[in-house]
Each structure stands twice: as structure tokens, then as C-alpha cells.
PDB file of N, CA and C in Angstrom:
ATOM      1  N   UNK A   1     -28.586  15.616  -1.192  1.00  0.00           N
ATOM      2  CA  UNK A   1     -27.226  15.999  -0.867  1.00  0.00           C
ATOM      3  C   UNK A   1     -26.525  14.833  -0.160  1.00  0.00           C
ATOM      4  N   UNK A   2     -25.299  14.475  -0.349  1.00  0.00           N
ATOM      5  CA  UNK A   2     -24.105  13.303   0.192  1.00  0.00           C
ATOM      6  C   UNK A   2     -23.958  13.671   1.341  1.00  0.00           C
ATOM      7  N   UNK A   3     -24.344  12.291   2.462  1.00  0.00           N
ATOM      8  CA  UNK A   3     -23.979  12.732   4.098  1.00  0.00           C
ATOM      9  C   UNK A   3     -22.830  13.897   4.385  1.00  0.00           C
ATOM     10  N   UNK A   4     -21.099  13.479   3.288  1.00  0.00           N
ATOM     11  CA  UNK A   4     -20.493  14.369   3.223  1.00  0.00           C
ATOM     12  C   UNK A   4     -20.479  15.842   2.953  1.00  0.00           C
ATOM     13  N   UNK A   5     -21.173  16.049   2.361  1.00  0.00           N
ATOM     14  CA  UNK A   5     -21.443  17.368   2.045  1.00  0.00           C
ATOM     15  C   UNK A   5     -22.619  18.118   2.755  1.00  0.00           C
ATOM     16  N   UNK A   6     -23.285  17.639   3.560  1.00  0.00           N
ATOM     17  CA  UNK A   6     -23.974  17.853   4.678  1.00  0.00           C
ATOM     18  C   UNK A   6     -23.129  18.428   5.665  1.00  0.00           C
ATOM     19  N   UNK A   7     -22.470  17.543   6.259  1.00  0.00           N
ATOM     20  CA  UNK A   7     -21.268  17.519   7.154  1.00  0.00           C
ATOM     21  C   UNK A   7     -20.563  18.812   7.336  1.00  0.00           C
ATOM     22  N   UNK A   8     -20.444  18.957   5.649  1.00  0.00           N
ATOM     23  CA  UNK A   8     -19.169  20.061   5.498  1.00  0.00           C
ATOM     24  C   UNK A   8     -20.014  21.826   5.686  1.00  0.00           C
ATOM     25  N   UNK A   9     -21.397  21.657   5.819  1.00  0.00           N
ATOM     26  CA  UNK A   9     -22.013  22.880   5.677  1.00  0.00           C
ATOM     27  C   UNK A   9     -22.070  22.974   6.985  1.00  0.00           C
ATOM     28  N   UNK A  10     -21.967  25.020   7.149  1.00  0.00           N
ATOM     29  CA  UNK A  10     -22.027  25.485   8.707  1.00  0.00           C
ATOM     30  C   UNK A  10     -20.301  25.663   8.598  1.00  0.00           C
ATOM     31  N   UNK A  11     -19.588  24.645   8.390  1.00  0.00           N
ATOM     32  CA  UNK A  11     -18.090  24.760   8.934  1.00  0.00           C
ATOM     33  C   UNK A  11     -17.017  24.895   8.042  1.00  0.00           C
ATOM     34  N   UNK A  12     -15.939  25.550   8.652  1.00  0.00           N
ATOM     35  CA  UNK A  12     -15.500  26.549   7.660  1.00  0.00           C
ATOM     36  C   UNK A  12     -14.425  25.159   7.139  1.00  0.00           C
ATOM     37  N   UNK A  13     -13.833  25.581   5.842  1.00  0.00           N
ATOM     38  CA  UNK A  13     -12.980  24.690   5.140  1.00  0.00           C
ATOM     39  C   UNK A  13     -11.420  25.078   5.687  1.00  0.00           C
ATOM     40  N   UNK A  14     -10.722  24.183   5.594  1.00  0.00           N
ATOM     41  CA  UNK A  14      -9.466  24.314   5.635  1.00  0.00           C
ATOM     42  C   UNK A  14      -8.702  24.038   4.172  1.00  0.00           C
ATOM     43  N   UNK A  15      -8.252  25.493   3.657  1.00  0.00           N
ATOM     44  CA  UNK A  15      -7.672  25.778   2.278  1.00  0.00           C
ATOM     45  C   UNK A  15      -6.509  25.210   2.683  1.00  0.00           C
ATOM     46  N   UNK A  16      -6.131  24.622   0.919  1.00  0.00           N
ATOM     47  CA  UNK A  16      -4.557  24.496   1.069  1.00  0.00           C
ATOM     48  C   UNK A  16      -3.707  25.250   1.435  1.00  0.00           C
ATOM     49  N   UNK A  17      -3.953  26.543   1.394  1.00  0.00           N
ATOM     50  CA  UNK A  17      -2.846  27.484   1.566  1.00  0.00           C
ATOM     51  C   UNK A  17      -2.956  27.565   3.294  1.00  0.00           C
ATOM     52  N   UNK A  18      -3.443  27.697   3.915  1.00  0.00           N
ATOM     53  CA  UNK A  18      -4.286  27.485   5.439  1.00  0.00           C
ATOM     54  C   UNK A  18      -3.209  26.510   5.765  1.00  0.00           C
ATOM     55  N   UNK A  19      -3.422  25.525   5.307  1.00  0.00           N
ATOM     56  CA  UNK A  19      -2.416  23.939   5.772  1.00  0.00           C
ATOM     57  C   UNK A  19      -1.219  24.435   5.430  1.00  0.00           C
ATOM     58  N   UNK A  20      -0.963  24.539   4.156  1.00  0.00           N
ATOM     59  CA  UNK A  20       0.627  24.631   3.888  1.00  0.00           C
ATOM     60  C   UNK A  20       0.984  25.872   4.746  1.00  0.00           C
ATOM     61  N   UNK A  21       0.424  27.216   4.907  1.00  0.00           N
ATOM     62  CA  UNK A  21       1.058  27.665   5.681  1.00  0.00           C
ATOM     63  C   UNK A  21       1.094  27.263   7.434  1.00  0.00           C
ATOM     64  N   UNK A  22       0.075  26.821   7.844  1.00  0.00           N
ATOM     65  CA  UNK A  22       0.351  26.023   9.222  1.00  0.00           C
ATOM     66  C   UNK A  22       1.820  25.169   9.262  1.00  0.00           C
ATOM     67  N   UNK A  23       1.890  24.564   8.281  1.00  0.00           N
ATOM     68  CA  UNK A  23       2.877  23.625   8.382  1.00  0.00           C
ATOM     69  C   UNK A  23       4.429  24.022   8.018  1.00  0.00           C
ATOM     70  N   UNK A  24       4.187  25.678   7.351  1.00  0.00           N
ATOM     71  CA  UNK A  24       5.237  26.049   7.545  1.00  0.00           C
ATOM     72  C   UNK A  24       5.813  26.935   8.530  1.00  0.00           C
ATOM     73  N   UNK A  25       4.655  27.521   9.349  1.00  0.00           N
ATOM     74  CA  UNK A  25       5.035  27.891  10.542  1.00  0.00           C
ATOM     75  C   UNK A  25       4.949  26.826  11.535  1.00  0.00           C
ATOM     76  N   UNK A  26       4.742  25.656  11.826  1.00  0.00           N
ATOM     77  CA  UNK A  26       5.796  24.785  12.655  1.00  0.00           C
ATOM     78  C   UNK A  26       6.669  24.620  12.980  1.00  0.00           C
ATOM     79  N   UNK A  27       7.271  24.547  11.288  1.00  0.00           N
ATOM     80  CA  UNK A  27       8.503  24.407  11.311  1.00  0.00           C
ATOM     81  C   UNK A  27       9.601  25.874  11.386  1.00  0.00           C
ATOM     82  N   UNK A  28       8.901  26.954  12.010  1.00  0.00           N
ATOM     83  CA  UNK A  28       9.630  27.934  11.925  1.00  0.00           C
ATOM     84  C   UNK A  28       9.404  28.486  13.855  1.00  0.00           C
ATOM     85  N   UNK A  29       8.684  27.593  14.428  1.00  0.00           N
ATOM     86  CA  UNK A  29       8.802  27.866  16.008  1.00  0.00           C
ATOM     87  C   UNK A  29      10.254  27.734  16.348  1.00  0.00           C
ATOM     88  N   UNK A  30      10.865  29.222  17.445  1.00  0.00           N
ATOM     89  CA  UNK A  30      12.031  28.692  18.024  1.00  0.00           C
ATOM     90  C   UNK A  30      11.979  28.149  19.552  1.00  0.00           C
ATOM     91  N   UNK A  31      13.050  28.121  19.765  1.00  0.00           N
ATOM     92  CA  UNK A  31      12.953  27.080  21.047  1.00  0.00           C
ATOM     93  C   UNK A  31      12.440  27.865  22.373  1.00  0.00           C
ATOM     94  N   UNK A  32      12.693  29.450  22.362  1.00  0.00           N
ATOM     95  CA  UNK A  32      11.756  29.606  23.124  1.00  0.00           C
ATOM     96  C   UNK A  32      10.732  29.938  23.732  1.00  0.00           C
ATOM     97  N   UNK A  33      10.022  30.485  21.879  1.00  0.00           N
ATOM     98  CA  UNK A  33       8.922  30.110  22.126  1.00  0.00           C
ATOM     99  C   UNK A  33       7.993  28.877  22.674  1.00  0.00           C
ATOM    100  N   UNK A  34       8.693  28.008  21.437  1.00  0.00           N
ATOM    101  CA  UNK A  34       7.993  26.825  22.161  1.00  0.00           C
ATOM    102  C   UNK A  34       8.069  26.173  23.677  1.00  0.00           C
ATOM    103  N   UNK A  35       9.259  26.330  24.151  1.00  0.00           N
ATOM    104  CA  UNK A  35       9.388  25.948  25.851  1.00  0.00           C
ATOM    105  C   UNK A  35       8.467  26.772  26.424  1.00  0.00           C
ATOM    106  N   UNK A  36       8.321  28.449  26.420  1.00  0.00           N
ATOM    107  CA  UNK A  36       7.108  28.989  27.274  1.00  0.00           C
ATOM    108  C   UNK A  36       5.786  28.208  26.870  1.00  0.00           C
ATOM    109  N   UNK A  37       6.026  27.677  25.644  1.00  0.00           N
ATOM    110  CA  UNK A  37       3.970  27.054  25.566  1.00  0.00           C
ATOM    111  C   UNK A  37       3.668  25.951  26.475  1.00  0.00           C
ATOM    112  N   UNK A  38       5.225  25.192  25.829  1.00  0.00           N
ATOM    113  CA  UNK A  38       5.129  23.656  26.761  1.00  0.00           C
ATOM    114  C   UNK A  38       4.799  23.988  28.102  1.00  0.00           C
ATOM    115  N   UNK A  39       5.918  25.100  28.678  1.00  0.00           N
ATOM    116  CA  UNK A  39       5.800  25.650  30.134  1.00  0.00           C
ATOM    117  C   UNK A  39       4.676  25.796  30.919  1.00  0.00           C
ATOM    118  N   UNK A  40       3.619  26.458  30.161  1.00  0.00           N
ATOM    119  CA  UNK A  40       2.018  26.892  30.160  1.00  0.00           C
ATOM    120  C   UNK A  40       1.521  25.745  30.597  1.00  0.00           C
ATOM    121  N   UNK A  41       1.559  24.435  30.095  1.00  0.00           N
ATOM    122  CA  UNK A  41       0.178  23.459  30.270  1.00  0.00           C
ATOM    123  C   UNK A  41       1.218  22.257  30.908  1.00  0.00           C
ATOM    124  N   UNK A  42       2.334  22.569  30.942  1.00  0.00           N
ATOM    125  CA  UNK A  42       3.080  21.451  31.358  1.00  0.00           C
ATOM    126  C   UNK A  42       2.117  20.652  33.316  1.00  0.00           C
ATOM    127  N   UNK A  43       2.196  19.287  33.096  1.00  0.00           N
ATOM    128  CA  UNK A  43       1.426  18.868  34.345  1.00  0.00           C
ATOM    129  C   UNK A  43       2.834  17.971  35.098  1.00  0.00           C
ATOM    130  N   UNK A  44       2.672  17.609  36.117  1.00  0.00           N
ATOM    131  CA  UNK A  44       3.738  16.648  36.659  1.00  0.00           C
ATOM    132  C   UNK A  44       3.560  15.390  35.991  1.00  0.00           C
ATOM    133  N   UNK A  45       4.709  14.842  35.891  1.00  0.00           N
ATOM    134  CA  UNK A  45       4.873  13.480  35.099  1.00  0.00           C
ATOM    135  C   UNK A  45       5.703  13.803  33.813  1.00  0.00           C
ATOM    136  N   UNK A  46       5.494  15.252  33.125  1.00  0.00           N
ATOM    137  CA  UNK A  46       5.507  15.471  31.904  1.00  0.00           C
ATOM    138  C   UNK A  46       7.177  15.254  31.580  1.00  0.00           C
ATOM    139  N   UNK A  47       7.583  14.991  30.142  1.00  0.00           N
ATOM    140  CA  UNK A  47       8.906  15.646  29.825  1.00  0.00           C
ATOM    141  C   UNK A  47       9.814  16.444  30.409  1.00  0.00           C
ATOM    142  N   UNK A  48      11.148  16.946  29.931  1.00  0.00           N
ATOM    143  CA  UNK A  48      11.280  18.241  30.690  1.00  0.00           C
ATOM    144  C   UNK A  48      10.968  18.956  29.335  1.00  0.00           C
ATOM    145  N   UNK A  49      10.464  20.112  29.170  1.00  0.00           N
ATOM    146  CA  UNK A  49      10.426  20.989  28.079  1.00  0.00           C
ATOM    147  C   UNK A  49      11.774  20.830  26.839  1.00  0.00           C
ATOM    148  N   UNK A  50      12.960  21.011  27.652  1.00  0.00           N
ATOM    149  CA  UNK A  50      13.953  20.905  26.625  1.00  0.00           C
ATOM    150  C   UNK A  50      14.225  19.840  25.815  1.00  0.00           C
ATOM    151  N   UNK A  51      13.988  18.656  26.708  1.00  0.00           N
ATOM    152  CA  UNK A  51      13.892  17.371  25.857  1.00  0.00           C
ATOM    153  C   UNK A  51      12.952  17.200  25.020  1.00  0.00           C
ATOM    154  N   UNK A  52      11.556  17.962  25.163  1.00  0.00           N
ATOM    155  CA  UNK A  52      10.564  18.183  24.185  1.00  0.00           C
ATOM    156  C   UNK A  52      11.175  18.702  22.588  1.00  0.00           C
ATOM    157  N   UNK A  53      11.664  19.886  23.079  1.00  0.00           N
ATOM    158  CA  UNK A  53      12.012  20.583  21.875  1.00  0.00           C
ATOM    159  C   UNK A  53      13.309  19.889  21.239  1.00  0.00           C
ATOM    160  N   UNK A  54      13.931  19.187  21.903  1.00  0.00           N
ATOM    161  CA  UNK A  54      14.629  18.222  20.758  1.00  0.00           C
ATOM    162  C   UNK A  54      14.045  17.163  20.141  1.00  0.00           C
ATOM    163  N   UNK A  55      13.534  16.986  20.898  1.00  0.00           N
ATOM    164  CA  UNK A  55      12.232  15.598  20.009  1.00  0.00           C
ATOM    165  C   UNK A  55      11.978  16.561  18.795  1.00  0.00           C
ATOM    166  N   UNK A  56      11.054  17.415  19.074  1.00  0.00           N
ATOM    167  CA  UNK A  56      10.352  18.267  17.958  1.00  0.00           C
ATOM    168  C   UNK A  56      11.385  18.745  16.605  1.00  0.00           C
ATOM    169  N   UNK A  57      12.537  18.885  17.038  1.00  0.00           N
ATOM    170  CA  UNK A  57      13.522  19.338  16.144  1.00  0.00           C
ATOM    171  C   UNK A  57      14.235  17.894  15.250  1.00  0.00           C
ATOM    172  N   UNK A  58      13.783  17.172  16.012  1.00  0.00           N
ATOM    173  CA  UNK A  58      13.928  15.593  15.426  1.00  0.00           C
ATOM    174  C   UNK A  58      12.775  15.280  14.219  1.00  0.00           C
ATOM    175  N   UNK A  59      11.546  15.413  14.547  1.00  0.00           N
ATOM    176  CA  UNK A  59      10.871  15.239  13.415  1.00  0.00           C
ATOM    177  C   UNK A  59       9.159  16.332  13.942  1.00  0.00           C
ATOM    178  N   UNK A  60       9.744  17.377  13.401  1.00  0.00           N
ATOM    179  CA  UNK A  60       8.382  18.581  13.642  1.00  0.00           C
ATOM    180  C   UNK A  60       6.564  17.735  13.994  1.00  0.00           C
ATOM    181  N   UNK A  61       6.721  17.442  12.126  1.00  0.00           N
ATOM    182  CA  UNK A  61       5.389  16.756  12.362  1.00  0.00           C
ATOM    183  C   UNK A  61       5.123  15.393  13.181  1.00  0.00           C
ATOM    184  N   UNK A  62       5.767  14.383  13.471  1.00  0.00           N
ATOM    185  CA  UNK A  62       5.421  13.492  13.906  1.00  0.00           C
ATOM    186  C   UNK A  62       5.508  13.540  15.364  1.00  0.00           C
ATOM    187  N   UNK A  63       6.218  14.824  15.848  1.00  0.00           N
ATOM    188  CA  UNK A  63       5.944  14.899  17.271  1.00  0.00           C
ATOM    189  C   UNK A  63       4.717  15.788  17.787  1.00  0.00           C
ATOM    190  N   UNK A  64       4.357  16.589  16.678  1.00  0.00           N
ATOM    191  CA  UNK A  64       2.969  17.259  16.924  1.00  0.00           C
ATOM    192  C   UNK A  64       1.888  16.206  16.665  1.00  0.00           C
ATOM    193  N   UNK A  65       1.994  15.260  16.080  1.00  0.00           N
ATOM    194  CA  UNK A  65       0.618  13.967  15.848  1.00  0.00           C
ATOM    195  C   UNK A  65       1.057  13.370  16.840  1.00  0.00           C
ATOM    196  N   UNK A  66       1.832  12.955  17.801  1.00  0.00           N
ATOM    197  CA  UNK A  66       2.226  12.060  18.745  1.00  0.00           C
ATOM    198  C   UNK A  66       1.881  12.732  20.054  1.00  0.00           C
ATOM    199  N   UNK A  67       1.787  13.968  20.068  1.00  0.00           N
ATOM    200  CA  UNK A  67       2.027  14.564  21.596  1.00  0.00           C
ATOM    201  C   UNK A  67       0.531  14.700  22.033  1.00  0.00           C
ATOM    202  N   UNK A  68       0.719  14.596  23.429  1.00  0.00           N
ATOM    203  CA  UNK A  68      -0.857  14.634  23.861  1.00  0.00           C
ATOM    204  C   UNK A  68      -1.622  16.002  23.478  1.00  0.00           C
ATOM    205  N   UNK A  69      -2.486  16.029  23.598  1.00  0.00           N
ATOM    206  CA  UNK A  69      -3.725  17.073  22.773  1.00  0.00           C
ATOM    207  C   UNK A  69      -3.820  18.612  23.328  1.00  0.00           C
ATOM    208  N   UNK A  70      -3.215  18.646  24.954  1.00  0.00           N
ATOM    209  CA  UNK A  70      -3.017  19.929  25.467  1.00  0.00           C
ATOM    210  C   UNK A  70      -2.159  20.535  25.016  1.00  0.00           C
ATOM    211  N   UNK A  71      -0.549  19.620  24.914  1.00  0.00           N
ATOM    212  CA  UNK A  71       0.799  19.928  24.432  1.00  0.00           C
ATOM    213  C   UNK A  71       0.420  20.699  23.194  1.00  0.00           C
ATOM    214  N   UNK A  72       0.320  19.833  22.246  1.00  0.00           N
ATOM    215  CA  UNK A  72      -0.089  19.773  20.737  1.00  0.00           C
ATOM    216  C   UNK A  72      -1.196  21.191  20.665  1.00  0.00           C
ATOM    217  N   UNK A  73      -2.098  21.330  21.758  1.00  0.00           N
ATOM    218  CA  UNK A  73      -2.666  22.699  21.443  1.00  0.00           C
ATOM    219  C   UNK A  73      -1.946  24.050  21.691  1.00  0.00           C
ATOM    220  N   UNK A  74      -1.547  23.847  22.572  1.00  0.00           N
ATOM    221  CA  UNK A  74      -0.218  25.064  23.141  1.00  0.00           C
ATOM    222  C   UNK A  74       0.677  25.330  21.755  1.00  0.00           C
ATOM    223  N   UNK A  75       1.092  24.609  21.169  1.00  0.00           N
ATOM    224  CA  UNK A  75       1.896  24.841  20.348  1.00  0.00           C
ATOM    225  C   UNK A  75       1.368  25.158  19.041  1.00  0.00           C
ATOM    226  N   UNK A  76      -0.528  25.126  18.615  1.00  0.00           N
ATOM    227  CA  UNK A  76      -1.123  24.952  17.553  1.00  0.00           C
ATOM    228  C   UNK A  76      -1.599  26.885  17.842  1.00  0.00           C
ATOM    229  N   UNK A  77      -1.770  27.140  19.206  1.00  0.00           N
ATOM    230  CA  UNK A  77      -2.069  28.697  19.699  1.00  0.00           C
ATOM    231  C   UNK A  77      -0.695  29.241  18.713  1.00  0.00           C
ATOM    232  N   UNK A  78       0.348  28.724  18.844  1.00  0.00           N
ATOM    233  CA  UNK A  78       1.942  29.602  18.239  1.00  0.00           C
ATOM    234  C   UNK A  78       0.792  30.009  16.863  1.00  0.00           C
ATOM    235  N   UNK A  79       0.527  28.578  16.351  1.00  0.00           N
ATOM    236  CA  UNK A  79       0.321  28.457  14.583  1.00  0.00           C
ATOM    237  C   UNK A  79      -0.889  29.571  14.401  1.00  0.00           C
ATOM    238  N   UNK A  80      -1.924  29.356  15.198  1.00  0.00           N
ATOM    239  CA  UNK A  80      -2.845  30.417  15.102  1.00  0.00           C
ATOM    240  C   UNK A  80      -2.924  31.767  14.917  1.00  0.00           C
ATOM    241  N   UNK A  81      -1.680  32.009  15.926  1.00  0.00           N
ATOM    242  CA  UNK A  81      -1.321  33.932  16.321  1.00  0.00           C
ATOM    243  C   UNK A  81      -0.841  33.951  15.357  1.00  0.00           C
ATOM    244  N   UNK A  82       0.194  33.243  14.718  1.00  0.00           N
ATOM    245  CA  UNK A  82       0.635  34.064  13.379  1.00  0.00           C
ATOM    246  C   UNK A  82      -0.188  33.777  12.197  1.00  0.00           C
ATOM    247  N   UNK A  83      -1.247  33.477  12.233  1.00  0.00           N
ATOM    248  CA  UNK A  83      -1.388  33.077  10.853  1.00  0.00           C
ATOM    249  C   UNK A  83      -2.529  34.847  10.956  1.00  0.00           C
ATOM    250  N   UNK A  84      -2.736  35.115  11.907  1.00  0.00           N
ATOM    251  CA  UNK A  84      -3.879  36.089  11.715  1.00  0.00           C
ATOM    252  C   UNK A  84      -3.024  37.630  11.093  1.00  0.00           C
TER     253      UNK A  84
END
């Protein structure tokens, strides 16, 4: 068996439909939802939330690959709850 396909056993796959719909509920967070998530994990130093969510409304995906990994999870919990 290919190291890869080793790898991939035990763990679950991520279907296209899985992705495409993640990625279309991104783009369907409103603002305040997303400010209570930011709100949640927000630390001192951070953004202010609102300026977040205009970034995000600037370019969805490239501010979810850019944002640090707590942010980016807070807002991946939105993608989760609805997908169930």
C-alpha cells in the first residue's frame, strides 16, 4: 500500500460536497454572528471585531487562510453547526 493511502486510513475524507458546502456557508455568515465568535476568543492586541468583519467581507476566503488559528476556528465552529 502507498505511504498515501496509509495516511488516509482511520480518517475520515473530506467530500466535495463537505468543501463546497463549507465554503458556501462562509460566505453566508452575518455580521453578527460572526462579531459574537470573534468576541469569544478575542485576546488584547487583537483587531476590533468590526474591522474584522470588513476585512472578511473584503475577501471571505483569504481572510479565513490569513487569520490566526483561534480566530479562524471560532468562525469554522459557525461552519460546523450548520453543516450538521
Amino acid at each position: 500500500m502507498k505511504p498515501a493511502n496509509r495516511a488516509r486510513q482511520g480518517r475520515q475524507q473530506m467530500t466535495f460536497e463537505k468543501f463546497h458546502n463549507a465554503l458556501r456557508i462562509l460566505l453566508n455568515i452575518d455580521g453578527d454572528e460572526f462579531i459574537a465568535a470573534i468576541e469569544a476568543v478575542r485576546v488584547e492586541g487583537d483587531n476590533d471585531p468590526q474591522d474584522e468583519w470588513d476585512r472578511f467581507n473584503g475577501n471571505p476566503y483569504r481572510w479565513f487562510i490569513r487569520s490566526p488559528s483561534r480566530i479562524a476556528r471560532a468562525i469554522w465552529q459557525i461552519i460546523e453547526e450548520r453543516n450538521q
